[in-house]
Each structure stands twice: as C-alpha cells, then as structure tokens.
PDB file of N, CA and C in Angstrom:
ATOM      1  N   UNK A   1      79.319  76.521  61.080  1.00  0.00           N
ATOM      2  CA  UNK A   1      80.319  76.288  62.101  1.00  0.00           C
ATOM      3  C   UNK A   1      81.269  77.479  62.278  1.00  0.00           C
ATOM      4  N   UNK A   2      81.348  78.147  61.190  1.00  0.00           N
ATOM      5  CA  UNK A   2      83.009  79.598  61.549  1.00  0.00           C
ATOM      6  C   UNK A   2      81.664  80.571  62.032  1.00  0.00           C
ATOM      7  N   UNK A   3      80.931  80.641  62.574  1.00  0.00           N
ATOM      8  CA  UNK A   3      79.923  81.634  63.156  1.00  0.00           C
ATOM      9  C   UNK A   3      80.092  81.267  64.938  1.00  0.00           C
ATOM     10  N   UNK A   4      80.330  79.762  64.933  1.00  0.00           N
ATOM     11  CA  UNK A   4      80.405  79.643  66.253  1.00  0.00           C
ATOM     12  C   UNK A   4      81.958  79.719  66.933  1.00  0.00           C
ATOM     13  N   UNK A   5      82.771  79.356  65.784  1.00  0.00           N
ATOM     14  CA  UNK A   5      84.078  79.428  66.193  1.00  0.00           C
ATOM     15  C   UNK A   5      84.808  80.832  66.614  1.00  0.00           C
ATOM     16  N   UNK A   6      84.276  81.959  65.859  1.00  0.00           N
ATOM     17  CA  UNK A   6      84.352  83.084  65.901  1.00  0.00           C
ATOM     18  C   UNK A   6      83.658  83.392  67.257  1.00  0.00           C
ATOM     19  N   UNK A   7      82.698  83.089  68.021  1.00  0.00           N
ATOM     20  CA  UNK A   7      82.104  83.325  69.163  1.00  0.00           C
ATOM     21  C   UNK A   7      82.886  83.182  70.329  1.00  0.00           C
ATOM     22  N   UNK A   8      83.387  81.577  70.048  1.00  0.00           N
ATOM     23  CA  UNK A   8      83.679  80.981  70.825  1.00  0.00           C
ATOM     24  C   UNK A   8      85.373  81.388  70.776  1.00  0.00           C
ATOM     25  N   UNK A   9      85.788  82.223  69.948  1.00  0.00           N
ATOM     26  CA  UNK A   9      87.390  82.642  69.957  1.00  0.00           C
ATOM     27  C   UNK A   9      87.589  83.580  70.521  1.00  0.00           C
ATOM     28  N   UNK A  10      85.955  84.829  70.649  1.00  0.00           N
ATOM     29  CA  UNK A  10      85.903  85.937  71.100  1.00  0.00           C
ATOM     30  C   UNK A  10      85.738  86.079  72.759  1.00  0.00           C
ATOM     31  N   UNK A  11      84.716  85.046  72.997  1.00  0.00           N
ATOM     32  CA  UNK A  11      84.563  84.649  74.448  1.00  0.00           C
ATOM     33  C   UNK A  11      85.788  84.451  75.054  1.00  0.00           C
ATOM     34  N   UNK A  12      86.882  83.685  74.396  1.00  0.00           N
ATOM     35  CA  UNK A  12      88.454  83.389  75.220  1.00  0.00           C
ATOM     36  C   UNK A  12      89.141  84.124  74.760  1.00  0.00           C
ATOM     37  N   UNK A  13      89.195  85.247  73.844  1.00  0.00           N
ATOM     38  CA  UNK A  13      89.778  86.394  73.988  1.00  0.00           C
ATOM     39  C   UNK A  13      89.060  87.618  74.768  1.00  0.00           C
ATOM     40  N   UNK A  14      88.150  87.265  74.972  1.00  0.00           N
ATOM     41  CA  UNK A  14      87.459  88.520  75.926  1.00  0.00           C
ATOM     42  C   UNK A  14      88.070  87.972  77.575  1.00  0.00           C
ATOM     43  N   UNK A  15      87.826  86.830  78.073  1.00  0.00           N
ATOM     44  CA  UNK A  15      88.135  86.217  79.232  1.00  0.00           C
ATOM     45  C   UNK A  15      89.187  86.511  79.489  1.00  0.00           C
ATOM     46  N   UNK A  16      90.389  86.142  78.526  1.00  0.00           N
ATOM     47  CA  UNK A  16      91.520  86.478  78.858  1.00  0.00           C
ATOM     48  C   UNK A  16      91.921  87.650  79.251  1.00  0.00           C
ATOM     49  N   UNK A  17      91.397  88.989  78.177  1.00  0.00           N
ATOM     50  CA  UNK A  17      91.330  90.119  78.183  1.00  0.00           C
ATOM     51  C   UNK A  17      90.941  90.734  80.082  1.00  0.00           C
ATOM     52  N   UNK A  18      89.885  90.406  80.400  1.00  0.00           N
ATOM     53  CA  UNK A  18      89.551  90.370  81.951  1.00  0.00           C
ATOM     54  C   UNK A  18      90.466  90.184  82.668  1.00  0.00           C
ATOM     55  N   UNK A  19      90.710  88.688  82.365  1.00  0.00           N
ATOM     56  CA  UNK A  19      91.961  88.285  83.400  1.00  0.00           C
ATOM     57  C   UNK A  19      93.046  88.809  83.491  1.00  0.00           C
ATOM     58  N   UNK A  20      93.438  89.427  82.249  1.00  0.00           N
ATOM     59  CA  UNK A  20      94.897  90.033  82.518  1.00  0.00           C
ATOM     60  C   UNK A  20      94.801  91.782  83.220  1.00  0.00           C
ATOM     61  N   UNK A  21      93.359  92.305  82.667  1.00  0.00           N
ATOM     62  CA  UNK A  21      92.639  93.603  83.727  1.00  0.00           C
ATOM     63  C   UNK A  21      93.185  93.814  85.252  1.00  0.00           C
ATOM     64  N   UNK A  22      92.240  92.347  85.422  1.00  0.00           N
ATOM     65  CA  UNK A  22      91.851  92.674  86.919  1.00  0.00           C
ATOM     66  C   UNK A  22      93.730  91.693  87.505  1.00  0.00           C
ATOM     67  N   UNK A  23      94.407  90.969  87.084  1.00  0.00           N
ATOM     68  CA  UNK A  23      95.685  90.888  87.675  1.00  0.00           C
ATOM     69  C   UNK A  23      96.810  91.918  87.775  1.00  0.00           C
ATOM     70  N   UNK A  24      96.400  92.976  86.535  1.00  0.00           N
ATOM     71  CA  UNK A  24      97.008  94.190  86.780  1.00  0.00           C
ATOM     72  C   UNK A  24      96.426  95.578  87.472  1.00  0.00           C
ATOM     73  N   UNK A  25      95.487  95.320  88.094  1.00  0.00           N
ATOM     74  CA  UNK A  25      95.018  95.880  88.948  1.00  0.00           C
ATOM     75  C   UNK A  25      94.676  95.820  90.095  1.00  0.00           C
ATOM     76  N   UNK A  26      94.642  94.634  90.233  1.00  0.00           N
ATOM     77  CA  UNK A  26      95.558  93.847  91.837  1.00  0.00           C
ATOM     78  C   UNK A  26      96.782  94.129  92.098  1.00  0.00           C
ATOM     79  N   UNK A  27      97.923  93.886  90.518  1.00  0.00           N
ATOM     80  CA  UNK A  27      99.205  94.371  91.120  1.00  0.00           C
ATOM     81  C   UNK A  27      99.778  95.327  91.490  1.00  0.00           C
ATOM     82  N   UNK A  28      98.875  97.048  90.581  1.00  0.00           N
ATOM     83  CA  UNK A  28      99.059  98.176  91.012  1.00  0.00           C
ATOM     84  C   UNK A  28      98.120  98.312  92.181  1.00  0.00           C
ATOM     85  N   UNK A  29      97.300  97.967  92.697  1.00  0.00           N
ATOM     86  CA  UNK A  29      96.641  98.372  94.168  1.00  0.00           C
ATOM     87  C   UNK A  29      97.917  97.964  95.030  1.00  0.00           C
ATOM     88  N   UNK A  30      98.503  96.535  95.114  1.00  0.00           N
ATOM     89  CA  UNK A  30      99.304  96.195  95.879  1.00  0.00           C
ATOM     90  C   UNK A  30     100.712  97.359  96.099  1.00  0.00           C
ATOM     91  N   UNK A  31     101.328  97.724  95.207  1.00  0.00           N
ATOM     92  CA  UNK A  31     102.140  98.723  94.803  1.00  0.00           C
ATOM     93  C   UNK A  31     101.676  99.901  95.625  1.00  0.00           C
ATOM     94  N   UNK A  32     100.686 100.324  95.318  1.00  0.00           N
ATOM     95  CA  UNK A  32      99.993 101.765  95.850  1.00  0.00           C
ATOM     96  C   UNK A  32      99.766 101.548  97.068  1.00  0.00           C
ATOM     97  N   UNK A  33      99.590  99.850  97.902  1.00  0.00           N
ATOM     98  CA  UNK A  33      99.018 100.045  99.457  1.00  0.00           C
ATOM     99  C   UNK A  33     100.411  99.816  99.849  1.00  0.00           C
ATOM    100  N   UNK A  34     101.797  99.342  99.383  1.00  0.00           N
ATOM    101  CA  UNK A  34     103.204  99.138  99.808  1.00  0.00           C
ATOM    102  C   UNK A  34     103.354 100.484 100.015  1.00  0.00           C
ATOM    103  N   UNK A  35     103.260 101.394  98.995  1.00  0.00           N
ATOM    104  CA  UNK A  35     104.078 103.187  98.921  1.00  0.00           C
ATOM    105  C   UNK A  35     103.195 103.400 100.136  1.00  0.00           C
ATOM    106  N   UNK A  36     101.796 103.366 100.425  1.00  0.00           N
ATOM    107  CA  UNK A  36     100.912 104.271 101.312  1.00  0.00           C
ATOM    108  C   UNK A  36     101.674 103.686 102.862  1.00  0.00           C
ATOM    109  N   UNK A  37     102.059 101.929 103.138  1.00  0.00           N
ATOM    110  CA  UNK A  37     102.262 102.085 104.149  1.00  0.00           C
ATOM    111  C   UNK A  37     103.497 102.326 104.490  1.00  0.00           C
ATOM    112  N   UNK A  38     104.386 102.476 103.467  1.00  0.00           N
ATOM    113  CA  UNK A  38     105.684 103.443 104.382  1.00  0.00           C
ATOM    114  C   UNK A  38     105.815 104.241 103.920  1.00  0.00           C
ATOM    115  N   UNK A  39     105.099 105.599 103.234  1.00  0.00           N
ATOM    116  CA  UNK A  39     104.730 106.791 104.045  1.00  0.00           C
ATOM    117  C   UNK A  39     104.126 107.045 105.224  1.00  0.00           C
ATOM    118  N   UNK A  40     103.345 106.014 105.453  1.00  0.00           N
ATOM    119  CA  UNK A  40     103.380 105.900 107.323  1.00  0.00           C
ATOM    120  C   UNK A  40     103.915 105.649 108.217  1.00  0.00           C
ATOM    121  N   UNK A  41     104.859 104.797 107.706  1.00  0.00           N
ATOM    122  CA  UNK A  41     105.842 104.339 108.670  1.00  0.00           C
ATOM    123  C   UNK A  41     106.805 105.372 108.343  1.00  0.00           C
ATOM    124  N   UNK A  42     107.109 106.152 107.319  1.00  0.00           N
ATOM    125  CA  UNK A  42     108.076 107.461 107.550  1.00  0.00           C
ATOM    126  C   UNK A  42     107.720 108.594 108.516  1.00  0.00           C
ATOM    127  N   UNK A  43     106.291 108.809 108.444  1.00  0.00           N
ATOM    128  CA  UNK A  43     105.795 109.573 108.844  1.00  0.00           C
ATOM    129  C   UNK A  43     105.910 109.599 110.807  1.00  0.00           C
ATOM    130  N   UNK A  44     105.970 108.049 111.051  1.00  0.00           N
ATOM    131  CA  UNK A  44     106.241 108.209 112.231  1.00  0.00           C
ATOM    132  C   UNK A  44     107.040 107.859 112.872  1.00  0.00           C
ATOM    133  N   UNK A  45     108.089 107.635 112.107  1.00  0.00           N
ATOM    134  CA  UNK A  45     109.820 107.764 112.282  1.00  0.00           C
ATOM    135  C   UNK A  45     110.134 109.297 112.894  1.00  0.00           C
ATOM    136  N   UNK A  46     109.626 110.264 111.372  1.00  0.00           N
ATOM    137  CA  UNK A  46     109.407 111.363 111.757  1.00  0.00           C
ATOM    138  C   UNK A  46     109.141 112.110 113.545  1.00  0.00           C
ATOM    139  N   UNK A  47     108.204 111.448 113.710  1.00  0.00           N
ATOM    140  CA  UNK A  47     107.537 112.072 115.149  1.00  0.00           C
ATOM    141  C   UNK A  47     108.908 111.876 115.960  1.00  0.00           C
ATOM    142  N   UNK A  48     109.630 110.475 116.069  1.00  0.00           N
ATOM    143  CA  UNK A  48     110.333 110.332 117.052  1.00  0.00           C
ATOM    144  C   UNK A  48     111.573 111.135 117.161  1.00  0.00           C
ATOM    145  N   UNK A  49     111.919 111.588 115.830  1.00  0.00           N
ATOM    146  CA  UNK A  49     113.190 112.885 116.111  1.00  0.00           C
ATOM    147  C   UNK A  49     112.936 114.032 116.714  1.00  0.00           C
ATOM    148  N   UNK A  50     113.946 114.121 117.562  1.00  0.00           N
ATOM    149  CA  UNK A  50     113.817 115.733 118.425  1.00  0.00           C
ATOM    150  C   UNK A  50     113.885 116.535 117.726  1.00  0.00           C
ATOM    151  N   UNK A  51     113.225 117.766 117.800  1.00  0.00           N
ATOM    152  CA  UNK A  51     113.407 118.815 117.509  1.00  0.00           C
ATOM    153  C   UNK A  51     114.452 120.062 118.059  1.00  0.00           C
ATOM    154  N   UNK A  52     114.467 120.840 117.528  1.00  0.00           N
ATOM    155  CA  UNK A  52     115.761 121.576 117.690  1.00  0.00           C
ATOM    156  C   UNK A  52     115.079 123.005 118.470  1.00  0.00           C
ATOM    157  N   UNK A  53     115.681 123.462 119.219  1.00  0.00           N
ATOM    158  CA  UNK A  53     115.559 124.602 119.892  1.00  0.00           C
ATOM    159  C   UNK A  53     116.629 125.641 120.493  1.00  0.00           C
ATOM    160  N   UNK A  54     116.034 126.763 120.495  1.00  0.00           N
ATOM    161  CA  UNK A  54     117.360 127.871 120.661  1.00  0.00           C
ATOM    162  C   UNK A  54     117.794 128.189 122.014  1.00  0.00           C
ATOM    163  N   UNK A  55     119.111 127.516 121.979  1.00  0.00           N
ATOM    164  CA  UNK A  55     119.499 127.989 123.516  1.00  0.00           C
ATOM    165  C   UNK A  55     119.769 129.881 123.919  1.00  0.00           C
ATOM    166  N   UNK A  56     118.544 129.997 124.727  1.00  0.00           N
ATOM    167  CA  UNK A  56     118.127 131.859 124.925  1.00  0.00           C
ATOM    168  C   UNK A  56     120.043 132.401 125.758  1.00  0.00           C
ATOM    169  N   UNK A  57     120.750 131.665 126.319  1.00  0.00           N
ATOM    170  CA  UNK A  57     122.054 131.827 126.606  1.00  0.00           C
ATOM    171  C   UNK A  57     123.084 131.936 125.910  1.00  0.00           C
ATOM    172  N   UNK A  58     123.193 130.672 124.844  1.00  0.00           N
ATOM    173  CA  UNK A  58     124.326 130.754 124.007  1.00  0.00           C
ATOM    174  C   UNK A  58     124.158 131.416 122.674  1.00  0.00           C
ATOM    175  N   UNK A  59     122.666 130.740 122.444  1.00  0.00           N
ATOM    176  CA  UNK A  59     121.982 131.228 120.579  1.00  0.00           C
ATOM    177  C   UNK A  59     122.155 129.764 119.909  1.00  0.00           C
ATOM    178  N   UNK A  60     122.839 128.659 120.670  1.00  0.00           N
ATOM    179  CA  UNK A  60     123.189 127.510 119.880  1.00  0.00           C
ATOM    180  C   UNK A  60     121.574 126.497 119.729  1.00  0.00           C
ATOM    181  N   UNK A  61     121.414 126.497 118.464  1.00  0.00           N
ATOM    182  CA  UNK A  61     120.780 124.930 118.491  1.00  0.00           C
ATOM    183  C   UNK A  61     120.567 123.826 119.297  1.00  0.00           C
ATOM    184  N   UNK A  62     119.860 123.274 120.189  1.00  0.00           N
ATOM    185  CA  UNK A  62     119.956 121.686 120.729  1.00  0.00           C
ATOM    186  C   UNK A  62     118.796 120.805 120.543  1.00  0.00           C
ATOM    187  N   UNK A  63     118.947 119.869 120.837  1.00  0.00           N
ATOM    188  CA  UNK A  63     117.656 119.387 120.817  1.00  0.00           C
ATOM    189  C   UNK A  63     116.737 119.592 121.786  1.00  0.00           C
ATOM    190  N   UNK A  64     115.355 119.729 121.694  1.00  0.00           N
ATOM    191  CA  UNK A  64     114.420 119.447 123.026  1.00  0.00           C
ATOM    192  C   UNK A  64     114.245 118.363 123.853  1.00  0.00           C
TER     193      UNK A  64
END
C-alpha cells in the first residue's frame, strides 16, 4: 500500500504543480498583453500632437 500512496501523492503534487504553471502564465501573458496595449494606445496619442515648426519670419517655434 505506501507504493501506491506515494504514487498517488506524486500525481497531486505533480497536478497541482501544473496548475499553479499554467495560472501563472496566464497571469503574466495577461500583464504583457495590458503593457502591449497601451503602448499602443500611447503610441497613438502620440500621432495626434502637433508638431512644431520654424517660423522662416520670426525663428519662433509653432505648431503645424
């Protein structure tokens, strides 16, 4: 019988072992696809600010 108990302790420590794997690797994917999508959404925040250009009259900065 301690031949099977030992099996059978290893099987639900291996299972568990899995389970706690793949939930922490769900939770860092989730993490990593949050950061990826607002660096996109920074990214095109970005686009919508004017850019700056040189007035050839004064020399001053304005926007385009």
């Amino acid at each position: 019988m301690p031949p099977f108990l030992a099996v059978v302790g290893g099987a639900i420590g291996a299972f568990a072992l899995v389970r706690w794997a793949m939930k922490t690797a769900r939770r860092v994917n989730d993490e990593l696809e949050a950061a990826r999508q607002a660096h996109l959404s920074e990214t095109v925040a970005r686009e919508k600010i004017p850019t700056l250009r040189r007035d050839p009259v004064t020399g001053a900065y304005r926007p385009s």
